[in-house]
PDB file of N, CA and C in Angstrom:
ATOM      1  N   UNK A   1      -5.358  15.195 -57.750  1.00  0.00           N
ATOM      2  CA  UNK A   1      -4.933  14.117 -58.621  1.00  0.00           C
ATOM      3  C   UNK A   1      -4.014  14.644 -59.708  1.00  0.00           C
ATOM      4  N   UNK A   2      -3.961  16.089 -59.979  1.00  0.00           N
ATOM      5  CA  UNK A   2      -3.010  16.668 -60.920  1.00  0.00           C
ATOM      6  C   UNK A   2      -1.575  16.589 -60.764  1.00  0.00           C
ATOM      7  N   UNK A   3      -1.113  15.877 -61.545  1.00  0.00           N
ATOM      8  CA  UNK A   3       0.172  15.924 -61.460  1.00  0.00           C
ATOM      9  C   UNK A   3       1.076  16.227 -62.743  1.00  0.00           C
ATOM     10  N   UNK A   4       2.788  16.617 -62.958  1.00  0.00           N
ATOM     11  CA  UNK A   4       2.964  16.988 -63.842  1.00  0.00           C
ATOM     12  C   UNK A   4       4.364  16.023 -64.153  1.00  0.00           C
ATOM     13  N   UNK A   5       4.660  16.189 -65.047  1.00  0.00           N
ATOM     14  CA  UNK A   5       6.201  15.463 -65.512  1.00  0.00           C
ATOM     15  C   UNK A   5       7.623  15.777 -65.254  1.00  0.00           C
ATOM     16  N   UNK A   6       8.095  15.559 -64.714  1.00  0.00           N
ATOM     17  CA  UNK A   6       9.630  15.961 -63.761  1.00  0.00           C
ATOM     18  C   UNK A   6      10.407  15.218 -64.824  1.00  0.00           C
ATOM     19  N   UNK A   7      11.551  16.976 -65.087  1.00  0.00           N
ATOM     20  CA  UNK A   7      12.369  16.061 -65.821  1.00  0.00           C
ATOM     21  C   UNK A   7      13.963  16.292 -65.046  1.00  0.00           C
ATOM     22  N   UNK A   8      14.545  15.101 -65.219  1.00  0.00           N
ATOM     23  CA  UNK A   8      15.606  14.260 -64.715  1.00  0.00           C
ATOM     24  C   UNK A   8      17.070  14.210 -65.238  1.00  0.00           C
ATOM     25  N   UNK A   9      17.946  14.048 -64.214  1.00  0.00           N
ATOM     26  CA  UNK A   9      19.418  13.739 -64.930  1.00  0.00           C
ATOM     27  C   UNK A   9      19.910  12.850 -64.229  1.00  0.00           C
ATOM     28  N   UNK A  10      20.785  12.079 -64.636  1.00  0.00           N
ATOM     29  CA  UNK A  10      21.480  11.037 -64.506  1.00  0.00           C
ATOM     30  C   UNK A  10      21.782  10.600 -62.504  1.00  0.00           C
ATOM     31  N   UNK A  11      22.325  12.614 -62.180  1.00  0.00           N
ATOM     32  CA  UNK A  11      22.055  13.098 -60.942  1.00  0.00           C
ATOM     33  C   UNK A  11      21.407  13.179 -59.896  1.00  0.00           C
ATOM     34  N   UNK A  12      20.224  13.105 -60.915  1.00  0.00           N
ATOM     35  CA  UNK A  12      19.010  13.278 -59.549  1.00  0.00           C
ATOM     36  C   UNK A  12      18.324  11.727 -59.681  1.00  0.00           C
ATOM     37  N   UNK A  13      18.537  10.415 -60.492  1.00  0.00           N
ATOM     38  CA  UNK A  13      17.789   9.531 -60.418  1.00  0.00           C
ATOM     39  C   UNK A  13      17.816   9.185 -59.231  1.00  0.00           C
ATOM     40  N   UNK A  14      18.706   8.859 -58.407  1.00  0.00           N
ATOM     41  CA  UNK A  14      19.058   7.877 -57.027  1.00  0.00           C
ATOM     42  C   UNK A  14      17.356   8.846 -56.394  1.00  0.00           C
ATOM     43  N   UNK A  15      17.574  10.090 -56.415  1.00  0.00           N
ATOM     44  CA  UNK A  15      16.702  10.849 -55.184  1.00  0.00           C
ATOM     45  C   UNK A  15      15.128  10.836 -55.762  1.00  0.00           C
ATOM     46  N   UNK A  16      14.985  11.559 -56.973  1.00  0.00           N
ATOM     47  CA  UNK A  16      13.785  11.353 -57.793  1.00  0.00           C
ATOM     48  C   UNK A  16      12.860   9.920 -57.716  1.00  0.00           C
ATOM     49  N   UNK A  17      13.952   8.841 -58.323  1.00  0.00           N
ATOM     50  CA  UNK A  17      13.171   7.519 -58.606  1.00  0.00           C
ATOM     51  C   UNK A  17      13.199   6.489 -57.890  1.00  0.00           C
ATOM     52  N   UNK A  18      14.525   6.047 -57.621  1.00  0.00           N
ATOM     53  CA  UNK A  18      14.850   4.980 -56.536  1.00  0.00           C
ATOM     54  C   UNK A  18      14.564   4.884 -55.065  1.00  0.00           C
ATOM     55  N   UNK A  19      14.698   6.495 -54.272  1.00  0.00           N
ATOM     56  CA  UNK A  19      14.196   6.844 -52.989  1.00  0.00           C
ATOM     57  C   UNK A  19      12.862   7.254 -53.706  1.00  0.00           C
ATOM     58  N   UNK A  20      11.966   7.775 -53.949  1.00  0.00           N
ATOM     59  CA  UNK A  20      10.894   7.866 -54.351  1.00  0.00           C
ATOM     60  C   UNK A  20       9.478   6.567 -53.399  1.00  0.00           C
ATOM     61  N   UNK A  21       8.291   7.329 -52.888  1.00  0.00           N
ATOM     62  CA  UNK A  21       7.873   6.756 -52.031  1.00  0.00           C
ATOM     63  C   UNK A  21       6.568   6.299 -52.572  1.00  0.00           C
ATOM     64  N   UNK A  22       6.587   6.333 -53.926  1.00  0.00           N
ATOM     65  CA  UNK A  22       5.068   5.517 -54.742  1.00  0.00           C
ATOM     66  C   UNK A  22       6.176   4.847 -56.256  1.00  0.00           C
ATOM     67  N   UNK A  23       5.771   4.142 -56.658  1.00  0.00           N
ATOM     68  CA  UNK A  23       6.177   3.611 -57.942  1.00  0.00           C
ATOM     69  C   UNK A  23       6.792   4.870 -58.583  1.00  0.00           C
ATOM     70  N   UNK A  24       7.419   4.631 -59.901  1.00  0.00           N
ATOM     71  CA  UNK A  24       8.049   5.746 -61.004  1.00  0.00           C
ATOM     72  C   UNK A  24       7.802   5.280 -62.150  1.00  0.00           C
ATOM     73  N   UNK A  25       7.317   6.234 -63.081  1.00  0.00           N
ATOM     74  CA  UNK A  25       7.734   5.481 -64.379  1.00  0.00           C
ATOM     75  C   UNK A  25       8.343   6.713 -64.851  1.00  0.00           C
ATOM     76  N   UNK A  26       9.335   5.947 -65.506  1.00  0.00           N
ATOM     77  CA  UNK A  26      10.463   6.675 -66.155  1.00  0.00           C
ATOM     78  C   UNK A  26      10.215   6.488 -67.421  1.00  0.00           C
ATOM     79  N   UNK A  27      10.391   7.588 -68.248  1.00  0.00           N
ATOM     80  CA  UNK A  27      10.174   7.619 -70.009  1.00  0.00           C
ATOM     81  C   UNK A  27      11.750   8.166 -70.501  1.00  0.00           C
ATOM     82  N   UNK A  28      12.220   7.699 -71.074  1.00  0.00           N
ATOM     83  CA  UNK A  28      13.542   7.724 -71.744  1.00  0.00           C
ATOM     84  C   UNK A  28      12.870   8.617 -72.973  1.00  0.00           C
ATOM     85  N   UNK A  29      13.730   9.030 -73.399  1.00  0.00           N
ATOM     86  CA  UNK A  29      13.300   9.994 -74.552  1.00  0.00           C
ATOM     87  C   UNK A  29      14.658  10.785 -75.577  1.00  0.00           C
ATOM     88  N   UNK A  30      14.568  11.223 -76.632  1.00  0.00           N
ATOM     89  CA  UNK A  30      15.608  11.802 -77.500  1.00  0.00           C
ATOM     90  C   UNK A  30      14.516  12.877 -78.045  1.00  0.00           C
ATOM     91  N   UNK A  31      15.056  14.043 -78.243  1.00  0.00           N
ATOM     92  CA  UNK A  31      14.840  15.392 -78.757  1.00  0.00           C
ATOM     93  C   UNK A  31      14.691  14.881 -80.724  1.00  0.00           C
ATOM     94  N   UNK A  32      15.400  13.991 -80.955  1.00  0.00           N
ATOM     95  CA  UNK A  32      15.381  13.524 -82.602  1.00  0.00           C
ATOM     96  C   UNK A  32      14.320  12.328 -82.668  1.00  0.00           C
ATOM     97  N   UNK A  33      13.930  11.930 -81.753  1.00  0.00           N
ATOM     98  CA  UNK A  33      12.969  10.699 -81.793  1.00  0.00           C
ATOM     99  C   UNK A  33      11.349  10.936 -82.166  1.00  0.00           C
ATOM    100  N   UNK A  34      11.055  10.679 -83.566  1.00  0.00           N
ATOM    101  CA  UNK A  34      10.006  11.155 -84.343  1.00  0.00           C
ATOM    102  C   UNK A  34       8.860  10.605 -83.177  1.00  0.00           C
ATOM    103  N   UNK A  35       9.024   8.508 -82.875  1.00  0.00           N
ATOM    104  CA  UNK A  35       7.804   7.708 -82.354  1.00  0.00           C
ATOM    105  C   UNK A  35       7.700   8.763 -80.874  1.00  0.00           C
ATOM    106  N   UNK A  36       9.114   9.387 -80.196  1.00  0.00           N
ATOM    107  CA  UNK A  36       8.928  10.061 -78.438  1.00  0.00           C
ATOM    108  C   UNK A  36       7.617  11.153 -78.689  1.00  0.00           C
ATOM    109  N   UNK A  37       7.794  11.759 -79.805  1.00  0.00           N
ATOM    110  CA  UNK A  37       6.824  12.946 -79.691  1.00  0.00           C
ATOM    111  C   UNK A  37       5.427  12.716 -80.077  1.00  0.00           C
ATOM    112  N   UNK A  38       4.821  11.293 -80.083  1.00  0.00           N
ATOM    113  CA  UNK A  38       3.811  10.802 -80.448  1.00  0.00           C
ATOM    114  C   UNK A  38       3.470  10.043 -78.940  1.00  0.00           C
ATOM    115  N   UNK A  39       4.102   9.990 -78.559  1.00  0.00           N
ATOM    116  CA  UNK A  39       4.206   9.032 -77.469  1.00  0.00           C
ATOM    117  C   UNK A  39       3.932  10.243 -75.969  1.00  0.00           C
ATOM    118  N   UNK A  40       5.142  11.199 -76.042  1.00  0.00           N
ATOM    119  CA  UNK A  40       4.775  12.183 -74.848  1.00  0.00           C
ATOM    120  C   UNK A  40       3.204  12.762 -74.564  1.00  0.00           C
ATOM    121  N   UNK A  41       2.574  12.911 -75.354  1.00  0.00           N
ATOM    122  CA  UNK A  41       1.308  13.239 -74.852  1.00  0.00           C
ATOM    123  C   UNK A  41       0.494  11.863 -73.606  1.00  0.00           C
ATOM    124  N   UNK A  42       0.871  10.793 -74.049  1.00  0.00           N
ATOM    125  CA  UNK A  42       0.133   9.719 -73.095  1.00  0.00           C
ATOM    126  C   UNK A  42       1.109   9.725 -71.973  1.00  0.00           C
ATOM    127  N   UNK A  43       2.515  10.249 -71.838  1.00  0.00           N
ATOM    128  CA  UNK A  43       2.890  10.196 -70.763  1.00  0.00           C
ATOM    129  C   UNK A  43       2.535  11.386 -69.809  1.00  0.00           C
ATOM    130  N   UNK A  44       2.193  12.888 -70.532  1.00  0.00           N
ATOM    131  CA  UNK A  44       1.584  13.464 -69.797  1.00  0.00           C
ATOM    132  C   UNK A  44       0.117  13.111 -69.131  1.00  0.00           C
ATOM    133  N   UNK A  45      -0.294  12.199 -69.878  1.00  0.00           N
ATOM    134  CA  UNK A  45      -2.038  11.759 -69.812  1.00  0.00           C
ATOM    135  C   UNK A  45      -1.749  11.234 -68.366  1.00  0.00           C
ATOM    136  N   UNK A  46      -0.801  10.175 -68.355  1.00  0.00           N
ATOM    137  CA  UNK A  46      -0.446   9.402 -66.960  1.00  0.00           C
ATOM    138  C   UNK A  46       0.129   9.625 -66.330  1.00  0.00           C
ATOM    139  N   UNK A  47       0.547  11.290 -65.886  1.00  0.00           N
ATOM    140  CA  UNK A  47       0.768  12.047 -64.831  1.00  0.00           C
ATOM    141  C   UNK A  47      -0.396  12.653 -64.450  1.00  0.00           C
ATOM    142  N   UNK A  48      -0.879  13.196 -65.026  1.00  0.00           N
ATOM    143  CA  UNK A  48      -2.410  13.763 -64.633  1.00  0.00           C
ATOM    144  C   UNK A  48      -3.763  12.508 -64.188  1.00  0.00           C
ATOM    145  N   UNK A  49      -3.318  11.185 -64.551  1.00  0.00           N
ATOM    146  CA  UNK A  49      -4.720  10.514 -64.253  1.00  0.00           C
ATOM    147  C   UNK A  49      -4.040   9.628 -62.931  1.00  0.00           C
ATOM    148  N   UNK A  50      -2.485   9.251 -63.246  1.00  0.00           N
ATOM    149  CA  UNK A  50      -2.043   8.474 -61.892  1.00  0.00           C
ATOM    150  C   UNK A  50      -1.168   9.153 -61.083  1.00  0.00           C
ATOM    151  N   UNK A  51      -1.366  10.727 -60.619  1.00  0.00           N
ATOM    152  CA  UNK A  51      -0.878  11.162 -60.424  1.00  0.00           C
ATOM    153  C   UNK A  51      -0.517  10.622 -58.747  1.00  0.00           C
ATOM    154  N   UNK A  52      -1.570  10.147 -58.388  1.00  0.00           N
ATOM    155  CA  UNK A  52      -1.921  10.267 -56.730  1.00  0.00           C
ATOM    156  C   UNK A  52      -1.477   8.839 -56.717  1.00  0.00           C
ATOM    157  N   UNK A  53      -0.585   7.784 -57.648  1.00  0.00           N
ATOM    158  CA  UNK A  53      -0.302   6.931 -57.100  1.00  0.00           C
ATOM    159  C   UNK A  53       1.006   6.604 -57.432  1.00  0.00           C
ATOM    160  N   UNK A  54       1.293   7.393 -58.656  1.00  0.00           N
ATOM    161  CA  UNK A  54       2.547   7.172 -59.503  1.00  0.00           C
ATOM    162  C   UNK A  54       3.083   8.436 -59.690  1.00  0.00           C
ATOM    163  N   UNK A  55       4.355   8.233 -59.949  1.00  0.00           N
ATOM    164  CA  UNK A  55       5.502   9.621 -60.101  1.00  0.00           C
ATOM    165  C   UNK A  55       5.871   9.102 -61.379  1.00  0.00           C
ATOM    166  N   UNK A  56       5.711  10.466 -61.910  1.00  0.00           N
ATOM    167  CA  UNK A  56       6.345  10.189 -63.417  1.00  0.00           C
ATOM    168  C   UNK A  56       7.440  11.330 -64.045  1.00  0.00           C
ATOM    169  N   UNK A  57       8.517  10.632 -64.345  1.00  0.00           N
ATOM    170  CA  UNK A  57       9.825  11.254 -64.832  1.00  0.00           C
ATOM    171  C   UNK A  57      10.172  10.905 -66.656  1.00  0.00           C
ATOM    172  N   UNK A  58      10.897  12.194 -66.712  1.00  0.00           N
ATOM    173  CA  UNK A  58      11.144  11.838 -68.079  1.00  0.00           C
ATOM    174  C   UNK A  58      12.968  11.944 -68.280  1.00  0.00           C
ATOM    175  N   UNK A  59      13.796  11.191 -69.071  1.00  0.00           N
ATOM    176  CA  UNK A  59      14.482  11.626 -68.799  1.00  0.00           C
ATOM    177  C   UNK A  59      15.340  11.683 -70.411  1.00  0.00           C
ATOM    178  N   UNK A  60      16.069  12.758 -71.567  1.00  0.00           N
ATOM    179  CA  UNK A  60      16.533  12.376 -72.151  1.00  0.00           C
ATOM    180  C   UNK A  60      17.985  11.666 -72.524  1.00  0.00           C
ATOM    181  N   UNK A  61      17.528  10.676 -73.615  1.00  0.00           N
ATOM    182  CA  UNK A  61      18.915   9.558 -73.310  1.00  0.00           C
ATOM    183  C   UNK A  61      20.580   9.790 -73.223  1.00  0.00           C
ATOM    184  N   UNK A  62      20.557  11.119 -74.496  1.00  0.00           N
ATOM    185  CA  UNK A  62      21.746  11.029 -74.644  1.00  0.00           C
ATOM    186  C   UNK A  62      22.939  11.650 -74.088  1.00  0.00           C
ATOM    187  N   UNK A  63      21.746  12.924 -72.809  1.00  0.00           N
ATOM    188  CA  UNK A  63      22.931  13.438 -71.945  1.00  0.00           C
ATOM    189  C   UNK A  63      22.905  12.599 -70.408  1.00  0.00           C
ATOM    190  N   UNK A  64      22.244  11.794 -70.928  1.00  0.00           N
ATOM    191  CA  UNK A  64      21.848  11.061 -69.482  1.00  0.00           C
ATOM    192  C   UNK A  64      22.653   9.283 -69.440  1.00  0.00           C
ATOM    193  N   UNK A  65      24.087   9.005 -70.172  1.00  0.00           N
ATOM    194  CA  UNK A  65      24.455   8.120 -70.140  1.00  0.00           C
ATOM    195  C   UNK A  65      24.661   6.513 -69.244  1.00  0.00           C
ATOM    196  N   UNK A  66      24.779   7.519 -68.024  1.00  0.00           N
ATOM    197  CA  UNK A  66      24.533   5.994 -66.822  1.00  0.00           C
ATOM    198  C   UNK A  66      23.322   5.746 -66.648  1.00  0.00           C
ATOM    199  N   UNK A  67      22.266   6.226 -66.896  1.00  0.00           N
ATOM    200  CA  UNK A  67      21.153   5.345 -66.574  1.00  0.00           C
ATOM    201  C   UNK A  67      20.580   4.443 -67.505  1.00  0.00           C
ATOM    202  N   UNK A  68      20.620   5.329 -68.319  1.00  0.00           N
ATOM    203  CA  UNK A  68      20.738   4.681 -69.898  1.00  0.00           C
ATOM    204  C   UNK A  68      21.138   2.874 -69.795  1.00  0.00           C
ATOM    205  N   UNK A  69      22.422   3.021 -69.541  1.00  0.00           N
ATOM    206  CA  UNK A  69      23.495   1.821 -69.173  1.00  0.00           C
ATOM    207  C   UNK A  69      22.283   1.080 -68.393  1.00  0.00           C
ATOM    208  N   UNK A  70      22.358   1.409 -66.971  1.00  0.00           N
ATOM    209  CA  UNK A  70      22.258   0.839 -65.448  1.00  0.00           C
ATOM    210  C   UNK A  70      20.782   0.271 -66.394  1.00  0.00           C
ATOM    211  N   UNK A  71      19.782   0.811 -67.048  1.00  0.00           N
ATOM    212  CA  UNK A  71      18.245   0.201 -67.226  1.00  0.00           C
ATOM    213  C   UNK A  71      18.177  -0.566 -68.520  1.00  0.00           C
ATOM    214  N   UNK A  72      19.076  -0.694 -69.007  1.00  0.00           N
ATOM    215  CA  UNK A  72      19.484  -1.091 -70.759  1.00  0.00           C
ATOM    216  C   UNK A  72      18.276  -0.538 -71.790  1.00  0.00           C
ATOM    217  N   UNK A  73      18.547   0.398 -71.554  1.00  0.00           N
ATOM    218  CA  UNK A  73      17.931   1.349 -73.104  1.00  0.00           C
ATOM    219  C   UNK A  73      18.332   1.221 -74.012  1.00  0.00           C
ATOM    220  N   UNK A  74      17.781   0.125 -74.940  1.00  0.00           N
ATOM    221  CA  UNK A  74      18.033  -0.086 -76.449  1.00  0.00           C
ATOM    222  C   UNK A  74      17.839   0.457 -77.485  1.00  0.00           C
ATOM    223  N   UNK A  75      16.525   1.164 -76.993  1.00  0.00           N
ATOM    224  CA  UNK A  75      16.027   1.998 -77.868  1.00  0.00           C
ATOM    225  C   UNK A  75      15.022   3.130 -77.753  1.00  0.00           C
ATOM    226  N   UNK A  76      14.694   3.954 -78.277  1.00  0.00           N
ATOM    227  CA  UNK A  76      13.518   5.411 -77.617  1.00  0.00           C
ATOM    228  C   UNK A  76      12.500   5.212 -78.657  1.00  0.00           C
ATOM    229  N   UNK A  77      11.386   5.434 -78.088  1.00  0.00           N
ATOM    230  CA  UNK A  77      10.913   5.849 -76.375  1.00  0.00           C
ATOM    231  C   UNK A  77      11.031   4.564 -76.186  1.00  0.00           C
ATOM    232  N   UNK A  78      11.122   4.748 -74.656  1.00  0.00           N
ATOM    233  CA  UNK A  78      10.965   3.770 -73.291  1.00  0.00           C
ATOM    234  C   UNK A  78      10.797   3.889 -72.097  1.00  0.00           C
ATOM    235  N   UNK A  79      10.260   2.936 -71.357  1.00  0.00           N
ATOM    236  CA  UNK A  79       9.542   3.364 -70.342  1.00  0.00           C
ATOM    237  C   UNK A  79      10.001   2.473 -69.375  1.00  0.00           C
ATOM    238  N   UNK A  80      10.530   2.623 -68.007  1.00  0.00           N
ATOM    239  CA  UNK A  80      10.715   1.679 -67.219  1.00  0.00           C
ATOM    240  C   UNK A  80       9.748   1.842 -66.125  1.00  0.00           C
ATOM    241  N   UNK A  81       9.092   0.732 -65.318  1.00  0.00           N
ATOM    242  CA  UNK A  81       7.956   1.207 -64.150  1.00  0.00           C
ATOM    243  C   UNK A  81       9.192   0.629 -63.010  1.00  0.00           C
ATOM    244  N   UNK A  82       9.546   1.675 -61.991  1.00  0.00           N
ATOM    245  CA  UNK A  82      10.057   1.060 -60.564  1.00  0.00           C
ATOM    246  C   UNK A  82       9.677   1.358 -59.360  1.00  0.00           C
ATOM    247  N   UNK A  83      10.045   0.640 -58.906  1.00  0.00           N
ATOM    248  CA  UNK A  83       9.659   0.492 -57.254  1.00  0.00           C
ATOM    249  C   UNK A  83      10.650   0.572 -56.185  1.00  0.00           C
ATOM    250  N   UNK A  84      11.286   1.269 -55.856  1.00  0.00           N
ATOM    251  CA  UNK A  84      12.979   1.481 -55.055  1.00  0.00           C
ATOM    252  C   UNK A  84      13.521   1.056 -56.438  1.00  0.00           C
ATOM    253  N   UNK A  85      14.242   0.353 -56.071  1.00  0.00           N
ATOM    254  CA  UNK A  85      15.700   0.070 -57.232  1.00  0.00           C
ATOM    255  C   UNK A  85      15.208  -1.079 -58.385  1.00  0.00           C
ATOM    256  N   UNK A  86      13.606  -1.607 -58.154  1.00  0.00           N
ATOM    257  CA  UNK A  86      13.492  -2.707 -58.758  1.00  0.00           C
ATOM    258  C   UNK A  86      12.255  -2.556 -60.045  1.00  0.00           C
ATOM    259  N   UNK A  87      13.069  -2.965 -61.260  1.00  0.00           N
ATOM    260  CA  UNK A  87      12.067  -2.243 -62.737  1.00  0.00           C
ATOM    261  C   UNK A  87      11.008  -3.645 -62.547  1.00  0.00           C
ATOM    262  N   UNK A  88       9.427  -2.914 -62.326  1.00  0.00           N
ATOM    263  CA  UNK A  88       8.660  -3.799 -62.496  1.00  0.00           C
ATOM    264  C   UNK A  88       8.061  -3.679 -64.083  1.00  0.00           C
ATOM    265  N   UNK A  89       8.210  -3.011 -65.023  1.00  0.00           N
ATOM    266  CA  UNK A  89       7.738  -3.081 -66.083  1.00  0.00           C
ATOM    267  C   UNK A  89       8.791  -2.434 -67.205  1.00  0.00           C
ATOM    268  N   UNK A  90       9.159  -2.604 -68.441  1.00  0.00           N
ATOM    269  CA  UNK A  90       9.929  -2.703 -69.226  1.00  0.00           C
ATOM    270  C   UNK A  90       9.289  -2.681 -70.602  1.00  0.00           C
ATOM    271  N   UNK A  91       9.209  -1.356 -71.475  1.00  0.00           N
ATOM    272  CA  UNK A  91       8.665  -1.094 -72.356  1.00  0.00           C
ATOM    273  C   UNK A  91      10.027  -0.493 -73.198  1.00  0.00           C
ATOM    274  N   UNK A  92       9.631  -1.040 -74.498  1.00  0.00           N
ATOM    275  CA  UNK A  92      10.490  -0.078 -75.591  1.00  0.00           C
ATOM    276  C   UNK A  92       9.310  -0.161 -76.588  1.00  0.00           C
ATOM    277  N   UNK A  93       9.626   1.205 -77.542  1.00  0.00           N
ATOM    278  CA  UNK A  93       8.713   1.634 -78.502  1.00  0.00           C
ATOM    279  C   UNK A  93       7.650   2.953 -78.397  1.00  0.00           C
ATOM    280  N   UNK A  94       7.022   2.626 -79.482  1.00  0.00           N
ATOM    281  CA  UNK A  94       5.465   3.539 -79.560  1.00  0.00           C
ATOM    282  C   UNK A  94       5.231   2.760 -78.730  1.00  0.00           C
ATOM    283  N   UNK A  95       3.866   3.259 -77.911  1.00  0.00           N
ATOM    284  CA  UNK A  95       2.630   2.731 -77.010  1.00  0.00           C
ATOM    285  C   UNK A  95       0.962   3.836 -77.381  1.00  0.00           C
ATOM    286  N   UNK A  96       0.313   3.290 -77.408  1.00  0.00           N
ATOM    287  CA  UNK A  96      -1.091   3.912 -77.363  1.00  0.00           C
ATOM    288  C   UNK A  96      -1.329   4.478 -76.109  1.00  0.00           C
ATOM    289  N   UNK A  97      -1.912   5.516 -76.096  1.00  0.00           N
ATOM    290  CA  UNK A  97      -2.260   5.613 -74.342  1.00  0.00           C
ATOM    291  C   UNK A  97      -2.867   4.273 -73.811  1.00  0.00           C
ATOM    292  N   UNK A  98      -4.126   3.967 -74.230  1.00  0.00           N
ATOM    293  CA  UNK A  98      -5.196   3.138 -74.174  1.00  0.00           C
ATOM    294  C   UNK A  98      -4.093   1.778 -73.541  1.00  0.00           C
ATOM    295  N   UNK A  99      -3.199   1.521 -73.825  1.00  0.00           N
ATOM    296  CA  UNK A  99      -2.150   0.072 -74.033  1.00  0.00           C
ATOM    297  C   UNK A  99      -1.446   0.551 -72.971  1.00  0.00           C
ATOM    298  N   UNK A 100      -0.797   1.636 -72.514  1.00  0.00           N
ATOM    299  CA  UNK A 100      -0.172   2.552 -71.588  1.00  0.00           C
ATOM    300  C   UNK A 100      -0.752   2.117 -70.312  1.00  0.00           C
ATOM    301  N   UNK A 101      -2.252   2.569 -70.218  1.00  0.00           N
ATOM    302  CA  UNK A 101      -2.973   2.187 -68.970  1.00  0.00           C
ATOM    303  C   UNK A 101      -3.487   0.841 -68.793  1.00  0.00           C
ATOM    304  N   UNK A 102      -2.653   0.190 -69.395  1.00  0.00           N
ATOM    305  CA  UNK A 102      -3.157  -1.351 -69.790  1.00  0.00           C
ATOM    306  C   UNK A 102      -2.357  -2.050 -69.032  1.00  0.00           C
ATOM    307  N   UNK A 103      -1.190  -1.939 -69.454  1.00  0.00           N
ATOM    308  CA  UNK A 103       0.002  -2.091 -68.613  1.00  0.00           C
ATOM    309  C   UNK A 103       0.103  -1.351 -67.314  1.00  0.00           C
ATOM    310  N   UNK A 104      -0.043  -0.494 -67.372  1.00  0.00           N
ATOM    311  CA  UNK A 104       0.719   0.129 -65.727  1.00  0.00           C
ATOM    312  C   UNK A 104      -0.579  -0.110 -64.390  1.00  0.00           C
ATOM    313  N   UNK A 105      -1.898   0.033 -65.141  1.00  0.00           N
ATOM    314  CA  UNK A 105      -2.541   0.167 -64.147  1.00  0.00           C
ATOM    315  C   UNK A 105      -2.750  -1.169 -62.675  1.00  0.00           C
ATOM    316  N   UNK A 106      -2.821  -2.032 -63.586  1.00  0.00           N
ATOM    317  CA  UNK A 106      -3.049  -3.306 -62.339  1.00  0.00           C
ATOM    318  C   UNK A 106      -0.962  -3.252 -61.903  1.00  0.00           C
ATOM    319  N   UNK A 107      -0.353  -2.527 -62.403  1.00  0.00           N
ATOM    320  CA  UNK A 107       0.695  -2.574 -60.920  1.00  0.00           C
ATOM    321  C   UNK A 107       0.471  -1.872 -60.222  1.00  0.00           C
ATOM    322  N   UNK A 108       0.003  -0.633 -60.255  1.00  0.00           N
ATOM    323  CA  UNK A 108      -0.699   0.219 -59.034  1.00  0.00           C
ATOM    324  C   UNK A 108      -1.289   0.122 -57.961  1.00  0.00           C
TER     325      UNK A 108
END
């Protein structure tokens, strides 16, 4: 069930997330983003607890411009949940873990 956090470029989304053969959640992130580094610990939490059903990527925003675009990242952190090419869940902000598995779990 251990799983770990793959991190991503603009490059590898098509292969990483979109071909990807269980759900993704993608965490947008900035190296200056005070709420991301409060926040990354629950995204590691939900690689390690959904590991065996979900793939989880991180990716930061600002060298990572087209995806950015393509998912409309307004703001960091954020989290998109997909399924091939299609975002089933759409988060911006802080999140609690507790609120984290609140949301993602019944799409699983």
């Amino acid at each position: 069930m251990s799983s770990s956090v793959l991190v991503i470029n603009d490059g590898e989304f098509q292969t990483e997330v979109v071909n990807a053969t269980k759900p993704v959640l993608v965490y947008f992130w900035a190296d200056w983003c005070g709420p991301c580094r409060l926040v990354s610990p629950s995204i590691n939490w939900v690689a390690e607890t959904y590991g065996d059903r979900l793939k989880v990527v991180k990716m930061e925003v600002d060298p990572n411009p087209n995806s950015v675009k393509e998912y409309q990242i307004e703001g960091v952190p954020a989290l998109r949940l997909l399924k091939g090419n299609q975002v089933i869940l759409s988060y911006e902000g802080a999140i609690t873990k507790q609120k984290l598995a609140d949301l993602i779990e019944p799409l699983l």
